[in-house]
N, C-alpha and C. Protein backbone atom coordinates (compact mmCIF):
# COMPACT_ATOMS: atom_id res chain seq x y z
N UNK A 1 -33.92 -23.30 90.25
CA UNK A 1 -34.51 -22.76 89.04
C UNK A 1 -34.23 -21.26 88.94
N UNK A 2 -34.57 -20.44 90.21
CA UNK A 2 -34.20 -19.10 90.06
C UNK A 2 -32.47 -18.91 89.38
N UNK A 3 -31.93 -19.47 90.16
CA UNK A 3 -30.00 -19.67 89.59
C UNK A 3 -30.29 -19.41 88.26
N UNK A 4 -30.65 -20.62 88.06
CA UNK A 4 -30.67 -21.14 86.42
C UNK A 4 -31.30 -19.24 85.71
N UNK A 5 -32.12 -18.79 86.26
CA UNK A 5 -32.63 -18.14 85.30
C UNK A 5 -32.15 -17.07 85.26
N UNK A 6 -31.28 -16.62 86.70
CA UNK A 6 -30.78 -14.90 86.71
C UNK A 6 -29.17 -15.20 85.88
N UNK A 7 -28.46 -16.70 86.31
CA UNK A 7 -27.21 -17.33 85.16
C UNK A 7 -27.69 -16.93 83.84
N UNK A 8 -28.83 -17.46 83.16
CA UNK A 8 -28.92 -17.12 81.85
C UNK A 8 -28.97 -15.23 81.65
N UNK A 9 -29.77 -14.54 82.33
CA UNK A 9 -30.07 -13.13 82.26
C UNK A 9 -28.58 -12.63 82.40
N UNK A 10 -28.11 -13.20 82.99
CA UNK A 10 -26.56 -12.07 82.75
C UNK A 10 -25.46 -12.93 82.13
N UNK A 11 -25.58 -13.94 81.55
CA UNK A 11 -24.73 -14.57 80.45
C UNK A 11 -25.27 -13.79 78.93
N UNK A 12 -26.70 -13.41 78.88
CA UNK A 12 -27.17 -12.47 77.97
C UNK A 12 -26.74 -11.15 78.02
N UNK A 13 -26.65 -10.30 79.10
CA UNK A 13 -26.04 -9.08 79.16
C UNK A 13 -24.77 -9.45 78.40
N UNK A 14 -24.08 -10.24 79.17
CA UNK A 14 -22.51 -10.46 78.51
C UNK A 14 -22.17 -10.47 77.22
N UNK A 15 -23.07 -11.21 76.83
CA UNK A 15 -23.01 -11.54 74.86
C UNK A 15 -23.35 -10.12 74.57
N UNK A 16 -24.28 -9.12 75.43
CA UNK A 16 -24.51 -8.09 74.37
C UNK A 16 -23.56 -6.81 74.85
N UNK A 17 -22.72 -7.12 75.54
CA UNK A 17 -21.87 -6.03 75.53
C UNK A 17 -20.75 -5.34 74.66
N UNK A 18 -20.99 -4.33 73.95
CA UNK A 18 -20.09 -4.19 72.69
C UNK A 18 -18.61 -4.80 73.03
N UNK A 19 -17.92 -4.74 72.78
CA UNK A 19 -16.16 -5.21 72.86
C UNK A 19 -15.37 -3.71 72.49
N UNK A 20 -15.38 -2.84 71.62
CA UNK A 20 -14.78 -2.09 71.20
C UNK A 20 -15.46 -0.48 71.85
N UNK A 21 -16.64 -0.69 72.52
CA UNK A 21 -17.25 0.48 72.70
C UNK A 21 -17.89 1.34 72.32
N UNK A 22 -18.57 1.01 70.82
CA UNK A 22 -18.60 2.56 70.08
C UNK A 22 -19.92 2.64 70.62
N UNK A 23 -19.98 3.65 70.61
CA UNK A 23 -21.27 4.57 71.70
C UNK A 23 -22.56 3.88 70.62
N UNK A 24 -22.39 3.68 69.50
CA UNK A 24 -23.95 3.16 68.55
C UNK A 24 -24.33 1.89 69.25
N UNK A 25 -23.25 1.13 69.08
CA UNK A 25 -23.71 -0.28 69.56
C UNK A 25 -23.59 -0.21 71.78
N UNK A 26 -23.59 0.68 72.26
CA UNK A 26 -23.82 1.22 73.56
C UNK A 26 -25.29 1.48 73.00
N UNK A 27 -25.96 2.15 72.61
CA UNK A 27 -27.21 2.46 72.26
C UNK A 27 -28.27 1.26 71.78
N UNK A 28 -27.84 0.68 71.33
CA UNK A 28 -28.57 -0.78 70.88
C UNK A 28 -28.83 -1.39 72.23
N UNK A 29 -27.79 -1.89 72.97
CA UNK A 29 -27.88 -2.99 74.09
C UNK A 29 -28.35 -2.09 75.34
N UNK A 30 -28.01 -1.03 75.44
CA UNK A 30 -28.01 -0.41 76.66
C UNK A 30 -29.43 -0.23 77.61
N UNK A 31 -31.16 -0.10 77.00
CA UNK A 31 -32.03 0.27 77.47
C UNK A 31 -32.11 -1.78 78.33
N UNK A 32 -31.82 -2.46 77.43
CA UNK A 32 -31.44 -4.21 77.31
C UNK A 32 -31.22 -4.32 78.75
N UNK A 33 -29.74 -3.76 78.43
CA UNK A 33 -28.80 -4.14 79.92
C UNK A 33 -29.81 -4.03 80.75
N UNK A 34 -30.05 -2.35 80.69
CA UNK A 34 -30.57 -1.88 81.98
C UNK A 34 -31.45 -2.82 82.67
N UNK A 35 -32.91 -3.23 81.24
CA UNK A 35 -33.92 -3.89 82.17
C UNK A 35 -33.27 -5.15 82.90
N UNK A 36 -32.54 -5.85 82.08
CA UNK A 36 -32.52 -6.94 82.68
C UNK A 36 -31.61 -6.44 84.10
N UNK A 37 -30.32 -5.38 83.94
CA UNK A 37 -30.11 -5.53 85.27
C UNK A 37 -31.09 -5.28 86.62
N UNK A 38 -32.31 -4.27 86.20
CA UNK A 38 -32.60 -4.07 87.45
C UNK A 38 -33.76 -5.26 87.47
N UNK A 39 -34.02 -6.06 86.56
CA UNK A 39 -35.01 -7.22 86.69
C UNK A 39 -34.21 -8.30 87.88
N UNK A 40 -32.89 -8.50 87.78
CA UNK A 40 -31.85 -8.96 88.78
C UNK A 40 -32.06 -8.76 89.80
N UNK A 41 -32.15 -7.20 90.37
CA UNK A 41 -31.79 -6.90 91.33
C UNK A 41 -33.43 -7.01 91.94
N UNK A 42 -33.77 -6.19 91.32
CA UNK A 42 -35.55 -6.66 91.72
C UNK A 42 -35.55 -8.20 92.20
N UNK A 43 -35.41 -8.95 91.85
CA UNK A 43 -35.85 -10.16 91.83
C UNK A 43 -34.63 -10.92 93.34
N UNK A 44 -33.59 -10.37 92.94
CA UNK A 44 -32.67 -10.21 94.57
C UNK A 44 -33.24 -9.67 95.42
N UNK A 45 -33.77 -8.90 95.64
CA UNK A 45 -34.45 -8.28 96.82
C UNK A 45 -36.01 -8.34 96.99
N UNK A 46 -36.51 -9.30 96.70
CA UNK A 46 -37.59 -10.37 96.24
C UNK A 46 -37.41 -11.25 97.15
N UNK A 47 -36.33 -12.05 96.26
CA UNK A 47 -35.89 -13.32 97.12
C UNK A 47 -35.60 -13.15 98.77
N UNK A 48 -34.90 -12.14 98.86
CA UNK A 48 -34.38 -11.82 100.34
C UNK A 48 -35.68 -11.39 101.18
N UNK A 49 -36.70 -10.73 100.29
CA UNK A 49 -37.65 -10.40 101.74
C UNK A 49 -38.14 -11.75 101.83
N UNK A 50 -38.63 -12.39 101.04
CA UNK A 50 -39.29 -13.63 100.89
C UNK A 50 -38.85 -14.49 101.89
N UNK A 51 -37.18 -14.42 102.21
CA UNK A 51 -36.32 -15.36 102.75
C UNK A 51 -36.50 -15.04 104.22
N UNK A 52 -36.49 -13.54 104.84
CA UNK A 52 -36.71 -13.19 105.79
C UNK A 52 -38.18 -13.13 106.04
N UNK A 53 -38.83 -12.96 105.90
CA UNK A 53 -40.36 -13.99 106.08
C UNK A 53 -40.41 -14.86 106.25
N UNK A 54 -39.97 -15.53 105.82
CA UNK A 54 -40.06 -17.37 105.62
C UNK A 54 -39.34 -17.78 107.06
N UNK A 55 -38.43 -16.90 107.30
CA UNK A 55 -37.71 -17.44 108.34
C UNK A 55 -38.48 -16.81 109.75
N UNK A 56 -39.18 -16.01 109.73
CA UNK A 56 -40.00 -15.57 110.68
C UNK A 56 -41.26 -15.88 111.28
N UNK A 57 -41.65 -16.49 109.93
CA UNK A 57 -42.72 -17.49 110.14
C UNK A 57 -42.58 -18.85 110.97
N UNK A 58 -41.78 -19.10 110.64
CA UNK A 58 -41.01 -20.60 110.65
C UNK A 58 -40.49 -20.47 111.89
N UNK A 59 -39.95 -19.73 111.97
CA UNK A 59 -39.69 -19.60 113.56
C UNK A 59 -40.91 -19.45 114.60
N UNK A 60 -41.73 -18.39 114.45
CA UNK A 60 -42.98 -18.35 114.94
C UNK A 60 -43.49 -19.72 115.16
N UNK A 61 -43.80 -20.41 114.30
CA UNK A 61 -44.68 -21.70 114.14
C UNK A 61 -43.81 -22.74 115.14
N UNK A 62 -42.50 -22.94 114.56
CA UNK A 62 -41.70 -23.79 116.06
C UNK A 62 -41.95 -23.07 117.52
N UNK A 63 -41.68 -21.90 117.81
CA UNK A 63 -42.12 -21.64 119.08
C UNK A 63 -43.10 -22.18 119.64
N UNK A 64 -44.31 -21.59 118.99
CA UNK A 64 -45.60 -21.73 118.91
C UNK A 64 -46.02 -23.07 119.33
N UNK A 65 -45.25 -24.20 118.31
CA UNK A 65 -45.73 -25.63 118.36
C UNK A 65 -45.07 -26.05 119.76
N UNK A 66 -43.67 -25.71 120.11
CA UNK A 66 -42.95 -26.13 121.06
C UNK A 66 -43.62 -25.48 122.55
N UNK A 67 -44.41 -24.77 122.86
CA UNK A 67 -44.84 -24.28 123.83
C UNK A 67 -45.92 -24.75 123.76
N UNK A 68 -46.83 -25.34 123.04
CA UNK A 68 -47.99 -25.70 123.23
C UNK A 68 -47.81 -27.67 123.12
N UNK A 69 -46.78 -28.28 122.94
CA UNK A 69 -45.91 -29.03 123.80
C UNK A 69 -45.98 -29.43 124.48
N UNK A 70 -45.19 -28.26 124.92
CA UNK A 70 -44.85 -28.41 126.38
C UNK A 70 -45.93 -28.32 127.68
N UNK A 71 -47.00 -27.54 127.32
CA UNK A 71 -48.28 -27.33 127.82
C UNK A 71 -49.28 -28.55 127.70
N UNK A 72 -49.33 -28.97 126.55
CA UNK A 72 -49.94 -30.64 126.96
C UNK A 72 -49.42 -31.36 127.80
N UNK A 73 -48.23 -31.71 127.40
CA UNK A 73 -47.49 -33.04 128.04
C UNK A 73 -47.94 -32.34 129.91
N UNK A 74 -47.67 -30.62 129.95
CA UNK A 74 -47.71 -30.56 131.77
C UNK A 74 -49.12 -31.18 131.87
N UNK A 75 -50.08 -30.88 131.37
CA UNK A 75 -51.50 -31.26 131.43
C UNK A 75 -51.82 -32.81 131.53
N UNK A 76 -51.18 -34.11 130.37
CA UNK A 76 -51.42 -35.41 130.80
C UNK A 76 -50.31 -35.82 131.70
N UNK A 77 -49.58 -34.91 132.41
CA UNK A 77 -48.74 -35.45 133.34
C UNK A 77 -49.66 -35.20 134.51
N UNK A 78 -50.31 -34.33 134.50
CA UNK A 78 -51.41 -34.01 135.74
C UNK A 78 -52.48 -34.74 135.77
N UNK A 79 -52.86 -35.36 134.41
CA UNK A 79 -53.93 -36.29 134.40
C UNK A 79 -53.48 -37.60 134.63
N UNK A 80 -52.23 -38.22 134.71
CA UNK A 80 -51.83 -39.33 134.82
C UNK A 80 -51.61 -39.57 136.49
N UNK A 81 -51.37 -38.13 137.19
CA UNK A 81 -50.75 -38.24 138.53
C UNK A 81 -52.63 -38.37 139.28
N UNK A 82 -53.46 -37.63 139.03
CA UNK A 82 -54.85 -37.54 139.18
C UNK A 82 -55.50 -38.98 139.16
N UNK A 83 -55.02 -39.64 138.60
CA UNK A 83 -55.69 -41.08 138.57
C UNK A 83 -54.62 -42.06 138.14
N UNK A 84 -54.39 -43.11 139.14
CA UNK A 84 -53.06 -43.56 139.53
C UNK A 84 -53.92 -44.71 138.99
N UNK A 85 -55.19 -45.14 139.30
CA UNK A 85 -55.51 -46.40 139.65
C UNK A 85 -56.14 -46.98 137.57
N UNK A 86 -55.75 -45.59 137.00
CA UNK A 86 -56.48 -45.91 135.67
C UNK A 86 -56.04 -47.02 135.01
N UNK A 87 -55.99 -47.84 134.43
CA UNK A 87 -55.63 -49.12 133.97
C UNK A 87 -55.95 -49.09 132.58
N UNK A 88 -55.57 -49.94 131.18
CA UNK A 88 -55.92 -50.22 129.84
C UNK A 88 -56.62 -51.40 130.11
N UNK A 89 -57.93 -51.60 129.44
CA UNK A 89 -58.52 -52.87 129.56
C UNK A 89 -58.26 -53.38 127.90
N UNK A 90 -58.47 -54.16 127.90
CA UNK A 90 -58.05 -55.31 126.66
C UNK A 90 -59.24 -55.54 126.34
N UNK A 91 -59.16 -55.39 125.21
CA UNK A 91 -60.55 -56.32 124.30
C UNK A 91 -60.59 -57.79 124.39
N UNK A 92 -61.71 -57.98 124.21
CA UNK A 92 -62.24 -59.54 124.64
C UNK A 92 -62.01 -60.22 123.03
């Protein structure tokens, strides 16, 4: 969706760019351009912190989950070696 929307924002710049140059029609589009370009770039460097967060988190949280893991399983491996004689009983 973002694609879609920064594609349309600068397929609009494009249409409004004079062809011949004359500084009047530079004056019409130009305050235009501007916002939308730096609405672009804003919104690029948006996305990117967002992205580097996301990936820091995300990483965090796998560690996190994978060490605490690994910390159970040592724990019912110690509870399984602790009582050898434990058995499943079956319902009647």
């Amino acid at each position: 969706m973002e694609t879609i929307v920064k594609t349309g924002m600068g397929a609009l710049l494009l249409a409004a760019i004079p062809v011949d140059g004359d500084p009047g029609l530079w004056a019409q589009w130009g305050l235009a351009g501007a916002v939308v370009g730096y609405t672009l770039w804003r919104d690029w460097q948006r996305e990117r912190q967002m992205r580097d967060s996301t990936e820091l988190q995300n990483e965090w949280v796998r560690n996190t989950l994978v060490k605490a893991l690994e910390r159970n399983s040592v724990a019912m491996e110690k509870v399984v070696e602790r009582m050898p004689n434990l058995t499943v009983q079956e319902k009647p």
